[in-house]
Protein backbone atom coordinates (compact mmCIF):
# COMPACT_ATOMS: atom_id res chain seq x y z
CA UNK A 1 73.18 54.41 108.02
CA UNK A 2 73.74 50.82 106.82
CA UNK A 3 74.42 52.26 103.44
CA UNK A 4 77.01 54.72 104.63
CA UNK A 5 78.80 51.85 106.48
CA UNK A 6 79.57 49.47 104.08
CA UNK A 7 80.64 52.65 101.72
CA UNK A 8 83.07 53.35 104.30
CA UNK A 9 84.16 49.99 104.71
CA UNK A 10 84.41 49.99 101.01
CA UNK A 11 86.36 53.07 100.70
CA UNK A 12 88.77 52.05 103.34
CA UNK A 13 89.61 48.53 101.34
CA UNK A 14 90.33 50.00 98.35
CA UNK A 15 92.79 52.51 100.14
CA UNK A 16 93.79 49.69 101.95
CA UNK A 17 95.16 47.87 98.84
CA UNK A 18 96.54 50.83 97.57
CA UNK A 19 98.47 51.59 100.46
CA UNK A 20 99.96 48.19 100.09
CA UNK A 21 100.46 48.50 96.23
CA UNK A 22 102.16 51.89 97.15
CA UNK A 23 104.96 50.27 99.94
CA UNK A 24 105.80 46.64 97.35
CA UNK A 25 106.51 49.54 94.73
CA UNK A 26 108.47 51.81 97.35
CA UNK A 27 110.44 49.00 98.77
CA UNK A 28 111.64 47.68 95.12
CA UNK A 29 112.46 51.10 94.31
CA UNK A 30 114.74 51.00 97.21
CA UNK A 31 116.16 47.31 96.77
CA UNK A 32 116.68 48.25 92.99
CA UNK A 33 118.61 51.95 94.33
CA UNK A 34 120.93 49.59 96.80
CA UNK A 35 121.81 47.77 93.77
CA UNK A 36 122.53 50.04 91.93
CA UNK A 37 124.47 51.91 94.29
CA UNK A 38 126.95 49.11 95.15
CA UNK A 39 127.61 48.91 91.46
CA UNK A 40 129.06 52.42 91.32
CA UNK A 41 133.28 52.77 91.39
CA UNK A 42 134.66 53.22 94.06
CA UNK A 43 131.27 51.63 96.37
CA UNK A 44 132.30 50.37 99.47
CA UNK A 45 129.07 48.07 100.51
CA UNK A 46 131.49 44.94 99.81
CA UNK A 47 134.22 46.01 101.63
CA UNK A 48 133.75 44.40 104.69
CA UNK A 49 130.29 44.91 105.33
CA UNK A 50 130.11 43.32 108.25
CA UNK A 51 131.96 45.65 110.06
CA UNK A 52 131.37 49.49 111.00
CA UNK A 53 133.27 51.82 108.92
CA UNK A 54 134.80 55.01 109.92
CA UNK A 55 133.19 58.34 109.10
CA UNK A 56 134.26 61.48 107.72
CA UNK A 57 133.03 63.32 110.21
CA UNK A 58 133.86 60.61 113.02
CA UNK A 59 134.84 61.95 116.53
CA UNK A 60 137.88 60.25 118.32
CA UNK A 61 134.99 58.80 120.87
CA UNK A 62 133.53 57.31 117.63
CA UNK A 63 136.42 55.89 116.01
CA UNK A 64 137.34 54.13 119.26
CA UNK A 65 134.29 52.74 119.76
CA UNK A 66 134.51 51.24 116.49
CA UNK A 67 137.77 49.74 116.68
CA UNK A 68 136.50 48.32 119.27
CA UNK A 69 133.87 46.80 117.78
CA UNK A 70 135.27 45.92 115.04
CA UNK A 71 138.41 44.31 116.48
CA UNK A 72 141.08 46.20 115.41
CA UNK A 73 144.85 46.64 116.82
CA UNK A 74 145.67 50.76 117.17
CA UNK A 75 145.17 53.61 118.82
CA UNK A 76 143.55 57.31 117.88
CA UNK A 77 144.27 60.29 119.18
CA UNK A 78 144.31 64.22 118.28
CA UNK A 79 146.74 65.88 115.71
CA UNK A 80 147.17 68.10 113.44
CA UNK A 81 145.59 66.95 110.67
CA UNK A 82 142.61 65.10 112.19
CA UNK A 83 141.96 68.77 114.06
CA UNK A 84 142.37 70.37 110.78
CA UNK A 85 138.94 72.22 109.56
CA UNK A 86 137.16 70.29 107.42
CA UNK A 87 137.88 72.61 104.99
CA UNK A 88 141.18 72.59 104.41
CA UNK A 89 140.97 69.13 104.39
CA UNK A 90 138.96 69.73 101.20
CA UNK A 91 142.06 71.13 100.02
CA UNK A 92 144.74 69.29 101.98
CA UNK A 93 143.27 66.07 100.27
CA UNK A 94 143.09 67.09 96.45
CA UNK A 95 143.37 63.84 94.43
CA UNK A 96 141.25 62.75 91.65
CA UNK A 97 141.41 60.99 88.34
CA UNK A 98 143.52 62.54 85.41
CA UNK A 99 140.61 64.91 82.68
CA UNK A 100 142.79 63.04 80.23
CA UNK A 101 143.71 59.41 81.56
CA UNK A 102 146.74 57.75 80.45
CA UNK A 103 145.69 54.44 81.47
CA UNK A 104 148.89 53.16 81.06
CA UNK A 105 150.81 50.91 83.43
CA UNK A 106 154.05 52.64 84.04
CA UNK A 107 156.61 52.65 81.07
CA UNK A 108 156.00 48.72 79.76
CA UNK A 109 153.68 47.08 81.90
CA UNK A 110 155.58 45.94 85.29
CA UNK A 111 158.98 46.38 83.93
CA UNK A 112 161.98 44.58 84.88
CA UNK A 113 160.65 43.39 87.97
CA UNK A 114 158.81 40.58 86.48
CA UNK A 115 162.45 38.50 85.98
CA UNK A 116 162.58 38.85 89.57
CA UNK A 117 158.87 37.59 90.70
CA UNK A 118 159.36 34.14 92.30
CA UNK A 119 163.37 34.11 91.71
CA UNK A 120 164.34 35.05 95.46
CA UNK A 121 163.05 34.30 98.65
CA UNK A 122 161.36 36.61 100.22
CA UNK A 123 162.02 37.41 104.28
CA UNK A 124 159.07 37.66 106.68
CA UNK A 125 159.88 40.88 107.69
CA UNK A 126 162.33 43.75 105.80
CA UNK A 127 162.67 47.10 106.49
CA UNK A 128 164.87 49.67 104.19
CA UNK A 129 165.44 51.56 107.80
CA UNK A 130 167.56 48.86 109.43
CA UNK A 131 169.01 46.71 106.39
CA UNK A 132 172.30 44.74 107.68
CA UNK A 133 172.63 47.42 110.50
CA UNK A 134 172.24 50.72 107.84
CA UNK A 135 169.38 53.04 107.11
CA UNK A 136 169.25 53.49 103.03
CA UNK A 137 166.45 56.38 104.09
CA UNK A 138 166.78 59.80 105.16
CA UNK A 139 164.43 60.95 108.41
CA UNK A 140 160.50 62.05 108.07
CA UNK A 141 159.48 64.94 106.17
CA UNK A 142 156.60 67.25 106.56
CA UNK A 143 154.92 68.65 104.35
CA UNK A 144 152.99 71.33 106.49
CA UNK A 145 149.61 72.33 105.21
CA UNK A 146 150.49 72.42 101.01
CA UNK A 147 148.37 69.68 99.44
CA UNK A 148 151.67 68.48 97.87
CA UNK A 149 152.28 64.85 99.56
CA UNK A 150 152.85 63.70 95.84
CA UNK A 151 156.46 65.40 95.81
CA UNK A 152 156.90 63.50 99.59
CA UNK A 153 156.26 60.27 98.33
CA UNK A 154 157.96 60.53 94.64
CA UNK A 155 161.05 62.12 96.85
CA UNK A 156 161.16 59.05 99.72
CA UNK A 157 160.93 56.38 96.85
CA UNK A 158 163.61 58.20 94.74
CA UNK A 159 165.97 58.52 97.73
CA UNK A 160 165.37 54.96 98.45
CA UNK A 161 166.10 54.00 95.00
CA UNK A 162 169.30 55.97 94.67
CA UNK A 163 170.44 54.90 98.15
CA UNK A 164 170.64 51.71 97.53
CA UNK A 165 172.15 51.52 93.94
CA UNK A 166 174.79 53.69 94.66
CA UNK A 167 175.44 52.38 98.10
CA UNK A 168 174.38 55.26 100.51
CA UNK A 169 173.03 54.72 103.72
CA UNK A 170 172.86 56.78 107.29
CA UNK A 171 174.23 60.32 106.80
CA UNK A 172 175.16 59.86 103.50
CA UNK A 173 171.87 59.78 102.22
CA UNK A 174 170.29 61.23 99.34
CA UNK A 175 167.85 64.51 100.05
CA UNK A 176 166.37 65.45 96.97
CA UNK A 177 164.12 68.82 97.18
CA UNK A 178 159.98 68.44 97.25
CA UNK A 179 160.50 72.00 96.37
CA UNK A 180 161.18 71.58 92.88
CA UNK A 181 159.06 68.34 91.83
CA UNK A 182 156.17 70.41 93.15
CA UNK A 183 156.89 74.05 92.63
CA UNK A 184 159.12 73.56 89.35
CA UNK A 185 158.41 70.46 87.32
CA UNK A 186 154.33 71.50 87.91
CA UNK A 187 155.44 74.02 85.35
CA UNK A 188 156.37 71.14 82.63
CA UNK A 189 153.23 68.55 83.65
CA UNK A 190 149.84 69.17 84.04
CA UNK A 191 148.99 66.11 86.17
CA UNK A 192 150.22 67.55 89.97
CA UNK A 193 150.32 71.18 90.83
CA UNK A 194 152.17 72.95 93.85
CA UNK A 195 149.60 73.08 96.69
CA UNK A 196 146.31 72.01 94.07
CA UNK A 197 147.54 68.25 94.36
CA UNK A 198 147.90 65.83 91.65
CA UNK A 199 145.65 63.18 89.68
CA UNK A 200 146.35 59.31 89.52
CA UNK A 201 148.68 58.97 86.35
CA UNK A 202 151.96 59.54 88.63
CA UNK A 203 153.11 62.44 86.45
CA UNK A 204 155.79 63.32 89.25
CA UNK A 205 157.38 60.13 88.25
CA UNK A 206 157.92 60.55 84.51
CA UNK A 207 159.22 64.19 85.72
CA UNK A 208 161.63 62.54 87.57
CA UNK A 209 162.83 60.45 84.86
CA UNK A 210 162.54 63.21 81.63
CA UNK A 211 163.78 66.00 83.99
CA UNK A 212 165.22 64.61 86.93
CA UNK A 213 165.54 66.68 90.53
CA UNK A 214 167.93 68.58 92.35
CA UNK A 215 169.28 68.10 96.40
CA UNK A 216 167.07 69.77 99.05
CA UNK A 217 170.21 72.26 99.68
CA UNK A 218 169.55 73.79 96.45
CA UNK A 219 165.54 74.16 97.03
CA UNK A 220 164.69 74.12 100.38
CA UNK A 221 160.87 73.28 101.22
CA UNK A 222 158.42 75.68 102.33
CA UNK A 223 154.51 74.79 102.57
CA UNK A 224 153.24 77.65 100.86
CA UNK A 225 152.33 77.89 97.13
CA UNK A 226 154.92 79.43 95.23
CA UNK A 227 157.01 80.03 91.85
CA UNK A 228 160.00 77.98 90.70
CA UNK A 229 163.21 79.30 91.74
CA UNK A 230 164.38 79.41 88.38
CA UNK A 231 168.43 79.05 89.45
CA UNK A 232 167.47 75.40 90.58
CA UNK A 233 167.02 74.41 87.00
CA UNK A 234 170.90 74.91 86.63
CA UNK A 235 171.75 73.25 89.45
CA UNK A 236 172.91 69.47 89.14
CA UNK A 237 170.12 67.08 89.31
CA UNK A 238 169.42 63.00 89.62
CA UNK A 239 167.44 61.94 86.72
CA UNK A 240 165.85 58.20 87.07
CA UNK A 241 166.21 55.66 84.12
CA UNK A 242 162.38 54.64 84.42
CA UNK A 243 159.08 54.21 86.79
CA UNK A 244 156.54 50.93 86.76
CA UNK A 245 153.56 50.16 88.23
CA UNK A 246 153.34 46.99 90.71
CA UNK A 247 149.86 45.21 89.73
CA UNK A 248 147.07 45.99 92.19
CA UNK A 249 147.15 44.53 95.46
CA UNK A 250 149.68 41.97 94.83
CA UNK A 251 151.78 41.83 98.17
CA UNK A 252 154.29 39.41 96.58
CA UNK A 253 154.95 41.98 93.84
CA UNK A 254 155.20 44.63 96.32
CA UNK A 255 157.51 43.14 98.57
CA UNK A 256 159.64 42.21 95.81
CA UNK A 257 159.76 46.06 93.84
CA UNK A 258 160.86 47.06 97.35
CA UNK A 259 163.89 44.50 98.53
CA UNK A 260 165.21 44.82 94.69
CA UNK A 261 164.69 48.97 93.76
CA UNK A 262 164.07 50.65 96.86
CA UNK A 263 161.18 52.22 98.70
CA UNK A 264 158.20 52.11 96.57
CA UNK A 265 155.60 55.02 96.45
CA UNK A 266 151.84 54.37 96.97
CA UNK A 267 148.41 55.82 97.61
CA UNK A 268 145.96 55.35 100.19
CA UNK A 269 142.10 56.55 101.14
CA UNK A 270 142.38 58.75 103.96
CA UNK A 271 139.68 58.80 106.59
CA UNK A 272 139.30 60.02 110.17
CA UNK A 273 140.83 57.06 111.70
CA UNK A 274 143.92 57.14 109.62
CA UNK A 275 144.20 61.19 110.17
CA UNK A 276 143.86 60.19 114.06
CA UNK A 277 146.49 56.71 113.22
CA UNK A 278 148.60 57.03 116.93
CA UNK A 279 150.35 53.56 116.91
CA UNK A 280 150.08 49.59 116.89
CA UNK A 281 148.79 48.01 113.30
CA UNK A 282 145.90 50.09 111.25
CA UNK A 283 143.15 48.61 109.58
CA UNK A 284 139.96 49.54 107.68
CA UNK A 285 137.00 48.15 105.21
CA UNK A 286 138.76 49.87 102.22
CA UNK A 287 140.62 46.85 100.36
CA UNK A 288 139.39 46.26 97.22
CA UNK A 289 140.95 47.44 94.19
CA UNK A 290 137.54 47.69 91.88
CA UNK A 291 137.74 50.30 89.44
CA UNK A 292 138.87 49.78 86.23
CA UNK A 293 142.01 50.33 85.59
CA UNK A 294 142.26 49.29 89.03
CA UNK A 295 145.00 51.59 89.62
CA UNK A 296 142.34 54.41 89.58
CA UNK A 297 140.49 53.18 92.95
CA UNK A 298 139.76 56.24 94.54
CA UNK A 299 142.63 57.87 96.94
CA UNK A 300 143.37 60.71 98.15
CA UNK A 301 146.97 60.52 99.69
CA UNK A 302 150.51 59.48 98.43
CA UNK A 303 153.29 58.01 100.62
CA UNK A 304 155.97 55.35 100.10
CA UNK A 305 156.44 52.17 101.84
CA UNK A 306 160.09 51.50 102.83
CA UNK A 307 159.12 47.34 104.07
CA UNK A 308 156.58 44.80 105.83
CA UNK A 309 156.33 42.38 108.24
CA UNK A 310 154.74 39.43 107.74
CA UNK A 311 153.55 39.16 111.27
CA UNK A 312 152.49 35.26 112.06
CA UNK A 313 150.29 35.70 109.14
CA UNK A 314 148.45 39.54 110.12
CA UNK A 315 150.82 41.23 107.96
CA UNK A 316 151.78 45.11 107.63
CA UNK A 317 153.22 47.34 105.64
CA UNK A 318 155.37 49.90 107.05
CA UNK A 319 154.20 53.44 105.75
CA UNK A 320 156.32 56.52 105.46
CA UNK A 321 154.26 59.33 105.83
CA UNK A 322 154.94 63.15 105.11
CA UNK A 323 152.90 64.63 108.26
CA UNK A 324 156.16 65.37 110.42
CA UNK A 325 157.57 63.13 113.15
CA UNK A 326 154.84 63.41 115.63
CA UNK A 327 152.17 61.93 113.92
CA UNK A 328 151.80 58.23 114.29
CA UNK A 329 154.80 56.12 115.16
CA UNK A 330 157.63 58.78 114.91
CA UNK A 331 156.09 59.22 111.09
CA UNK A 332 155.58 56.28 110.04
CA UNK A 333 152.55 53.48 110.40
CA UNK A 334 151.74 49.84 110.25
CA UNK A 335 149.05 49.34 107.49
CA UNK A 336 147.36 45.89 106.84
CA UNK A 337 148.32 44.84 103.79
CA UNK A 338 145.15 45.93 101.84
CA UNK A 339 143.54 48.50 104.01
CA UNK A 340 142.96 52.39 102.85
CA UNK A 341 143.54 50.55 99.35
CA UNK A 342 147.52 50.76 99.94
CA UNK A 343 147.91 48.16 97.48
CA UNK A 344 146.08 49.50 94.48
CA UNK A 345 148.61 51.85 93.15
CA UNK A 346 152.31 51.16 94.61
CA UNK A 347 154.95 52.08 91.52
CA UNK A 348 158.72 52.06 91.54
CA UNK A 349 161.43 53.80 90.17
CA UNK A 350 164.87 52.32 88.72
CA UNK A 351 168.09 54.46 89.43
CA UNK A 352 170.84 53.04 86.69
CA UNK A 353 173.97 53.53 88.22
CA UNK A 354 176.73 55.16 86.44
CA UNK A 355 179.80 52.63 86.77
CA UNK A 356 183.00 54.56 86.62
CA UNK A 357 186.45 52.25 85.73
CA UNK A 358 189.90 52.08 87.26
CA UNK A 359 192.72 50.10 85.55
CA UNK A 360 195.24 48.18 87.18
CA UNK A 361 198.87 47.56 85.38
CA UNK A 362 201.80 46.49 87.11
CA UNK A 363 204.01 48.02 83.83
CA UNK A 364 201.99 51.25 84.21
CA UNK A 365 200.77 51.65 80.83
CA UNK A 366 196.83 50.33 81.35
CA UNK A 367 196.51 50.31 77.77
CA UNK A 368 196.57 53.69 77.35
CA UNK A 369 193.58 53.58 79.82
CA UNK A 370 193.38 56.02 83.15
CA UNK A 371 193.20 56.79 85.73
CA UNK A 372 196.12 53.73 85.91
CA UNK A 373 197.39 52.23 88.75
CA UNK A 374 200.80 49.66 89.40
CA UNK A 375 199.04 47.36 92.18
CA UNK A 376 195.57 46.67 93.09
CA UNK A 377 195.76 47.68 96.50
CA UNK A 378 196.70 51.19 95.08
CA UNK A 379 193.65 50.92 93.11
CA UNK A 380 191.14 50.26 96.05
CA UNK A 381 192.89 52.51 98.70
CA UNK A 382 192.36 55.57 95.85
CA UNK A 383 188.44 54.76 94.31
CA UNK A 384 185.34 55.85 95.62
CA UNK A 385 182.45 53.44 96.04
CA UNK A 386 181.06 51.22 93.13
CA UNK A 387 184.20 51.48 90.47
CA UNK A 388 184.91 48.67 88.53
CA UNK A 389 188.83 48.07 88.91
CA UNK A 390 189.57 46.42 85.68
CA UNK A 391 193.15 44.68 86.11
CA UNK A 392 195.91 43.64 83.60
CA UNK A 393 196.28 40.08 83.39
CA UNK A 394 198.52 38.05 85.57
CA UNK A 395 199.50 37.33 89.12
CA UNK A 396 199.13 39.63 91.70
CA UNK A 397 200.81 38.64 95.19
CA UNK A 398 198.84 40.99 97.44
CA UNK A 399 196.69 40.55 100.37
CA UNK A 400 194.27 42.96 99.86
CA UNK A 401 192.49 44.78 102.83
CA UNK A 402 189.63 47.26 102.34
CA UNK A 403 190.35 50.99 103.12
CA UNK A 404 186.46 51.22 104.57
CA UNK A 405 183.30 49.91 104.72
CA UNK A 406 182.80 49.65 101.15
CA UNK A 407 182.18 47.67 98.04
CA UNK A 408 184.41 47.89 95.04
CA UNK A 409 184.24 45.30 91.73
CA UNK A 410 187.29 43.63 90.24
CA UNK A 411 187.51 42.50 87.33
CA UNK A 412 190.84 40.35 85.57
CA UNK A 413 192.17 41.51 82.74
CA UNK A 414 190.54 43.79 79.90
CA UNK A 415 189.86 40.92 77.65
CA UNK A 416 190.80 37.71 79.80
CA UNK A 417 191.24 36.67 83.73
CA UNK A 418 193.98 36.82 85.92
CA UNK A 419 194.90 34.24 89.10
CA UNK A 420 195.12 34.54 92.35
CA UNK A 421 198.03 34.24 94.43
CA UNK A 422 197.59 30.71 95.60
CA UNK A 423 197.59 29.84 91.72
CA UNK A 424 194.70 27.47 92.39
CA UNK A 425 191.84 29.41 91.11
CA UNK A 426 190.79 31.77 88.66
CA UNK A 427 188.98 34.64 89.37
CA UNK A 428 186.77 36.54 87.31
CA UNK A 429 185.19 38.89 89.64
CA UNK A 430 185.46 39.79 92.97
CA UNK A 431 184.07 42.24 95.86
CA UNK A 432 185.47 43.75 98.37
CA UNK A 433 182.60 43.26 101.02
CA UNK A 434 181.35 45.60 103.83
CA UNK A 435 182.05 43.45 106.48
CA UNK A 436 184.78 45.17 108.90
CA UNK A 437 187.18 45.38 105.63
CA UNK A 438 186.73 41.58 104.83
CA UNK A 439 186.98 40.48 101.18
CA UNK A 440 184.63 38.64 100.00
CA UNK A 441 184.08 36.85 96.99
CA UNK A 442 181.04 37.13 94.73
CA UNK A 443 182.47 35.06 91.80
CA UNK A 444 184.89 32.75 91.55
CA UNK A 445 185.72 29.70 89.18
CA UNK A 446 187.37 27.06 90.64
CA UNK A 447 190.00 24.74 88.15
């Protein structure tokens, strides 16, 4: 019986030690799988781990609770998309990385916006809806169930671009048609596809500069997958002199592609809380941009971004979205600067305008030039918005009053300047502001 005891007691050492052997090895199998975990792209165990995230599968109870918890300043609620079967979410969110990356950075790195980085001053808060009293972009879209929010966003920043160069704002606003980037210049690119989605490389974007698009009227939109109307591709369309990408996460950069080119387009990582976004400022854990190029940081949505607002220092973007009017705050949201990864991939597009010339010649010959008018104030009661009014040299007695709310350029002379009527400056260049018919002067040397 002794015997028999201290073999048990043996026995149940040596498992004893093994047991423990068993659990060090376990638990540095698991510290070594955390590790490398959090390496992967894309992990999110350093975005703000501190805080609860939200959950795919998150109810509105859920999310609540975590904002909550975690501090943050909005408000969830049911829609149409959060109450969408998972699914067709599947579907409705169809972004990925390109099969063949580009990994390029727009057409030449950042473009011309770096001669504009630190040069102006940029406002706490700017908004491309209410600029000096004038909306440069058309209402909310919706894109209905088709997976195609890549043709909403290219669209918004391309109106927003062409607004503003050529001068359009409130109902003369630019509507170019989803329709075709998504139904007809699919055909040509094999980054985006009708309802299938697109990949990261922005493909829409070089369509819009090789190809161009055509006005809504000619393609309407309709959320369903379906062929090109062929008869759109002979329709007149807006073709875009070039698209750059804004470096990742740079807010200064951001702000600055937007005051100088328009509404920018960008992508964000859309979760339950955003799908459920019903007002005040949103905020997540997603804000790094970690993959490399960091452009490719996993998203799964496009949208533009049409201003910000600094905010005391808690500062927002403010996010056009394609889900309809009745989602969020009439359409749109306030996004923290970095959250859902907004800043990882915002690009812009560049609209040259076409300047068109008017000649001014008091003998009525313009050189030969047309069309030719005798006074200037002919000139600027006859020309649409934008033209250059090139004048003959010499004096020009005339109080000039704008015929509208519009900007025209004049310029003295064809080869030299011409003065003014007080004879005690020459002007070079002038504009005929948008101030109640009030001329203004943009240059002016002084002698």
């Amino acid at each position: 019986m002794q015997h028999f005891i201290k073999k048990t007691e043996f026995e149940a050492g040596v498992k004893g030690n093994d047991l423990m052997v068993f659990h060090k090895k376990t638990l540095i199998f698991l510290m070594v799988l955390f590790a490398l975990i959090c390496l992967l792209p894309g992990a999110s165990f350093g975005e703000n781990a501190d805080i609860l995230r939200f959950e795919p599968r998150d109810t509105l109870e859920e999310i609540r609770a975590k904002i909550e918890y975690n501090g943050y300043q909005f408000t969830v609620d049911n829609n149409w998309v959060f109450d969408m079967p998972a699914r067709d979410k599947r579907v409705f969110f169809n972004r990925s990385a390109p099969l063949f990356p580009e990994v390029s950075e727009g057409y030449d790195g950042i473009g011309p916006l770096v001669s504009h980085l630190g040069e102006r001053q940029l406002p706490a808060s700017f908004d491309w809806r209410n600029y000096n009293g004038y909306t440069y972009i058309g209402p909310v879209r919706d894109q209905g169930s088709c997976g195609d929010c890549y043709a909403f966003g290219a669209c918004a920043s391309a109106e927003g671009s062409y607004n503003w160069a050529n001068g359009k704002y409130d109902g003369n606003c630019a509507d170019f048609s989803e329709a075709f980037v998504a139904f007809c210049l699919s055909d040509v690119y094999s980054g985006f596809d009708g309802c299938a989605g697109s990949d990261y490389d922005y493909q829409e974007l070089t369509g819009l500069v090789e190809y161009g698009v055509c006005n809504n009227d000619v393609y309407p939109y309709t959320d369903r997958e379906q062929t090109c109307r062929s008869s759109s591709w002979d329709a007149p369309r807006t073709i875009f002199q070039s698209w750059y990408r804004v470096d990742c996460n740079d807010t200064a950069a951001i702000k600055t592609a937007i005051m100088v080119y328009g509404v920018v387009v960008a992508a964000v990582e859309v979760g339950s809380a955003f799908e459920a976004y019903g007002g005040g400022i949103y905020q997540d854990s997603n804000t790094n941009c970690s993959a490399t190029p960091c452009y490719y940081m996993p998203t799964n949505h496009i949208i533009a971004l049409v201003g910000w607002n600094d905010n005391g220092g808690d500062g927002y973007w403010l996010l056009r979205n394609s889900w309809g009017t009745y989602w969020g705050e009439s359409g749109y949201m306030r996004i923290k600067y970095t959250s859902s990864r907004v800043g990882c991939e915002a690009a812009y597009l560049v609209y040259e305008k076409v300047v068109s010339n008017t000649y001014v010649d008091p003998a009525g010959s313009c050189g030969g030039n047309t069309p030719c008018y005798t006074t200037i104030q002919a000139a600027v009661d006859t020309v649409s918005e934008g033209t250059v009014i090139k004048i003959q040299t010499g004096s020009y007695a005339e109080n000039l009053i704008a015929n509208s709310a519009s900007r025209y350029t004049l310029q003295g002379g064809w080869d030299s300047t011409y003065s003014s009527r007080t004879s005690i400056s020459t002007i070079r260049s002038l504009t005929i502001g948008s101030n109640s018919g009030a001329v203004t002067v943009e240059y002016m040397d002084i002698k």
